[in-house]
C-alpha atoms as a PDB file:
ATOM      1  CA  UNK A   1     110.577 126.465 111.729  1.00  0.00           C
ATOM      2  CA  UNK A   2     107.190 124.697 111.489  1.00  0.00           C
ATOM      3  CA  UNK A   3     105.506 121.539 110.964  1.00  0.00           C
ATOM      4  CA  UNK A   4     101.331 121.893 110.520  1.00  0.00           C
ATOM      5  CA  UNK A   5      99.459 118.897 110.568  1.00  0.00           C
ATOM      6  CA  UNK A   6      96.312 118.361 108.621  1.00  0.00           C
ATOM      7  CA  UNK A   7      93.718 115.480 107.657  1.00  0.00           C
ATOM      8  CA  UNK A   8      92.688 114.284 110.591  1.00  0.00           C
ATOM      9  CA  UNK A   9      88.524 113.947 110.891  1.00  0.00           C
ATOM     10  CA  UNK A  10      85.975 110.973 112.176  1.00  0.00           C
ATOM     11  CA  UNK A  11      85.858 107.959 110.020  1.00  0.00           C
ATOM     12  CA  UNK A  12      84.513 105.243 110.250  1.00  0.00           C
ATOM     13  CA  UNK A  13      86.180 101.476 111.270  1.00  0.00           C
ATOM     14  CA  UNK A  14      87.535 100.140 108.646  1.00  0.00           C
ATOM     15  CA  UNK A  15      88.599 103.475 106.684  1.00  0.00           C
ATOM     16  CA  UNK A  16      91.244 105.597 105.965  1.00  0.00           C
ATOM     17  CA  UNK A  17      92.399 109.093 106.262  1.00  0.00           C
ATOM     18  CA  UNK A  18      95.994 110.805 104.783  1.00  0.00           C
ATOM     19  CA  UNK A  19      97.544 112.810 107.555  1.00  0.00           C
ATOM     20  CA  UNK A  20     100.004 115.402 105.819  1.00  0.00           C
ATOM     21  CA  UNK A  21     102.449 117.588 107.949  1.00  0.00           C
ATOM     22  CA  UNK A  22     103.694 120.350 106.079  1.00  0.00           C
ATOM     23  CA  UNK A  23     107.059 121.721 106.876  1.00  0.00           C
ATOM     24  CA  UNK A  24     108.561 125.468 106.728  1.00  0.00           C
ATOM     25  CA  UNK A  25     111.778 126.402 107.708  1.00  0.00           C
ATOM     26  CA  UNK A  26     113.979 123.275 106.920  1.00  0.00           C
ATOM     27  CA  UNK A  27     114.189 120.344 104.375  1.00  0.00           C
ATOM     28  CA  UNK A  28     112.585 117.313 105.420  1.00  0.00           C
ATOM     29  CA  UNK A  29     114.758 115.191 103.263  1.00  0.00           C
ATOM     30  CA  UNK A  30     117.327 116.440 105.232  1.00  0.00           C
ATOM     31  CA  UNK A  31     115.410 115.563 108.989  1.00  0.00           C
ATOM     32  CA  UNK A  32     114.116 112.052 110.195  1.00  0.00           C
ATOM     33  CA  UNK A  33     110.833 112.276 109.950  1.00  0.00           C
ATOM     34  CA  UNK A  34     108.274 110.552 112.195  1.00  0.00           C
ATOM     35  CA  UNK A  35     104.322 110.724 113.038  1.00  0.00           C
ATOM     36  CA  UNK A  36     103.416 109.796 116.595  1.00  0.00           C
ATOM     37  CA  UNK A  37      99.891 109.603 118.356  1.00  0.00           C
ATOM     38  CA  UNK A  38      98.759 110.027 121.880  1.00  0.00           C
ATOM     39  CA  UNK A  39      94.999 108.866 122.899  1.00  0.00           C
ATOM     40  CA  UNK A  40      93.723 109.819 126.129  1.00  0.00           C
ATOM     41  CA  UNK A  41      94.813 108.488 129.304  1.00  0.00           C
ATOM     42  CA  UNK A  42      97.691 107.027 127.529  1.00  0.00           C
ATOM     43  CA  UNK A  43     101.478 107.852 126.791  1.00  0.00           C
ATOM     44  CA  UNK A  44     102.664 109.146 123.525  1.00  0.00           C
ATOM     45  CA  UNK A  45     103.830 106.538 121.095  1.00  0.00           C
ATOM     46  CA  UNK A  46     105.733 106.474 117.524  1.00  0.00           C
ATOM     47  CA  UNK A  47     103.423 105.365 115.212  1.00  0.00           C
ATOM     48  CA  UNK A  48     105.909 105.460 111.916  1.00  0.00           C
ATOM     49  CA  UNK A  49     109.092 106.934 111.391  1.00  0.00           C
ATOM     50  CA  UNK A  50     111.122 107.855 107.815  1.00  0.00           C
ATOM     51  CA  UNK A  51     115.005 108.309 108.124  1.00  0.00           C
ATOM     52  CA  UNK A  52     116.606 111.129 106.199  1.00  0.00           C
ATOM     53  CA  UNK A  53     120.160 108.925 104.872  1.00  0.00           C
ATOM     54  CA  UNK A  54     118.093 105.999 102.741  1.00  0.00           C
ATOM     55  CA  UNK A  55     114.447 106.833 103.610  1.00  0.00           C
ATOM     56  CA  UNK A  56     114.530 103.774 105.425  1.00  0.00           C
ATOM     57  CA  UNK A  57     110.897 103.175 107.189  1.00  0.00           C
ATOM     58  CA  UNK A  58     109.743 101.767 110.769  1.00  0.00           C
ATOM     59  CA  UNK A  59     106.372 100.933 111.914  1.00  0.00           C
ATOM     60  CA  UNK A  60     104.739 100.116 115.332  1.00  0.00           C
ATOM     61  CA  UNK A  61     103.712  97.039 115.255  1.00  0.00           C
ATOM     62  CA  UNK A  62      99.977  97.717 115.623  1.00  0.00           C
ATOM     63  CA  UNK A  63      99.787  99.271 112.223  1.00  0.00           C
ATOM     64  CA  UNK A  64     102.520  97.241 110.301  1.00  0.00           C
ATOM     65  CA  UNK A  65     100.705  96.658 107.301  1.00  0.00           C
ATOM     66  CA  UNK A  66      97.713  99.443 107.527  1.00  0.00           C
ATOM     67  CA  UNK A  67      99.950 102.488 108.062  1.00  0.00           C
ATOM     68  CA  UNK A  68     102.274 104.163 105.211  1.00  0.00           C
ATOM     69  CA  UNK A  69     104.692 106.668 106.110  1.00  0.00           C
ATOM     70  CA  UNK A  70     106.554 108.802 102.967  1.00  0.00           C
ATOM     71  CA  UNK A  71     107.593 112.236 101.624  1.00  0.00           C
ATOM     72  CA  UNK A  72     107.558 114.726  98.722  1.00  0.00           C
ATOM     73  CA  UNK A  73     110.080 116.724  99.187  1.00  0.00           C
ATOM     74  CA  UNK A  74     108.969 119.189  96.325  1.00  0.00           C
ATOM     75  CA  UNK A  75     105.984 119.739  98.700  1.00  0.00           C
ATOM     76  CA  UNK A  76     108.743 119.418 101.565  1.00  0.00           C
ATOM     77  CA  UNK A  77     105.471 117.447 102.883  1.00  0.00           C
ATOM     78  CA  UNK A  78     105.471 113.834 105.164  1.00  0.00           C
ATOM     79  CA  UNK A  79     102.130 111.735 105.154  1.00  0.00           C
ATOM     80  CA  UNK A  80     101.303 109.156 106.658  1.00  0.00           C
ATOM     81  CA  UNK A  81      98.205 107.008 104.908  1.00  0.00           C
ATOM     82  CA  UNK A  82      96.383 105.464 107.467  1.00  0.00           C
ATOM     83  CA  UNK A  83      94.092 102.276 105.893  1.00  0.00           C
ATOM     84  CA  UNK A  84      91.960  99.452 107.852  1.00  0.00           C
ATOM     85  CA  UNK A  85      91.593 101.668 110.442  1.00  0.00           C
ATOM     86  CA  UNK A  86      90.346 100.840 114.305  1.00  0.00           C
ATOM     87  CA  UNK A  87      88.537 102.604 116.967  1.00  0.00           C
ATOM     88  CA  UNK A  88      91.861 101.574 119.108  1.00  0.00           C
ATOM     89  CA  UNK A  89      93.837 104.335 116.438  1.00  0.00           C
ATOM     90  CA  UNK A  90      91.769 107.016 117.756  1.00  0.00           C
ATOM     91  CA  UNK A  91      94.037 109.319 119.055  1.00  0.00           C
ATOM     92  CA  UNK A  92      96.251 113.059 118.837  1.00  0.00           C
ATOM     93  CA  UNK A  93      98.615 112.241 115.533  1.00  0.00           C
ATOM     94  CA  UNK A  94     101.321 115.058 115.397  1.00  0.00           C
ATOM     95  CA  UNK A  95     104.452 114.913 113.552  1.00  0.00           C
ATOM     96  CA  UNK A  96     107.975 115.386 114.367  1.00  0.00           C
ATOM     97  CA  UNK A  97     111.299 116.168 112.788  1.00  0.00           C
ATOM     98  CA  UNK A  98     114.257 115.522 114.546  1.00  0.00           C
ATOM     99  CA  UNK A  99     118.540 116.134 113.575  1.00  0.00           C
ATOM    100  CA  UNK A 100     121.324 115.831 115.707  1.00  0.00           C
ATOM    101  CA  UNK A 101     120.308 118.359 118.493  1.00  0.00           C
ATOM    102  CA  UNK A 102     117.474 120.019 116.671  1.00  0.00           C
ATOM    103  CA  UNK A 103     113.696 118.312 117.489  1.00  0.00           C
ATOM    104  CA  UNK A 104     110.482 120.091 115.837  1.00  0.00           C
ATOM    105  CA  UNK A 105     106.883 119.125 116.837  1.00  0.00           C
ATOM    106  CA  UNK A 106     103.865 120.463 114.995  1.00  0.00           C
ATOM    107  CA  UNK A 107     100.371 120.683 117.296  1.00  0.00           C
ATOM    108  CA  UNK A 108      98.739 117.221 116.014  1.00  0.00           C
ATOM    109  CA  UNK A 109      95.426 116.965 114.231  1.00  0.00           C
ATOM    110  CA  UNK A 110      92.812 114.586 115.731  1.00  0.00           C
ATOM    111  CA  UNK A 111      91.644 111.322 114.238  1.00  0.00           C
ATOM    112  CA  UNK A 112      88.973 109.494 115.819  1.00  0.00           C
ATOM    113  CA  UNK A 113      87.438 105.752 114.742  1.00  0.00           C
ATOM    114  CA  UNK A 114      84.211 105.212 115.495  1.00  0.00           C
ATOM    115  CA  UNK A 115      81.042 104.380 113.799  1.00  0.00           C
END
């Protein structure tokens, strides 16, 4: 089982990025699927997360509206589109995939706002 982030860079405020977390091992259609972030100094939070039953979505509220979660599960790939983005996003993204006992974290790819 794996889950490899990629897509993370430096961009500037007021851009976007597409984090993608590409899965082996398992089905994401089959996992809830969710993208957290940690930045330094500061505790990890869910960003967005992308049920398996419905593909219902949820969003933190600092990026309701600016952050898309979704999947292709012929790529068995989550992204998350990141637009209208701040300095205060800057942070460790990594993705997780989580059933019933099972819970899979990839490494996290690096996105940092600044200008």
């Amino acid at each position: 089982v794996q889950l490899v982030e990629s897509g993370g860079g430096l961009v500037q405020p007021g851009g976007s990025l597409r984090l993608s977390c590409a899965a082996s091992g398992f089905t994401v259609s089959s996992y809830s699927m969710s993208w957290y972030r940690q930045a330094p100094g500061k505790e990890r939070e869910l960003v967005a997360a992308l049920t398996s039953a419905g593909g219902s979505t949820n969003y933190a509220d600092s990026v309701k509206g600016r952050f898309a979660i979704s999947r292709d599960t012929a790529k068995n790939t989550v992204y998350l589109q990141m637009n209208s983005l701040k300095p205060e996003d800057t942070a460790v993204y990594s993705c997780n995939a989580f059933r019933l006992l099972r819970d899979y974290w990839g490494r996290g790819t690096q996105v940092t706002v600044s200008s």
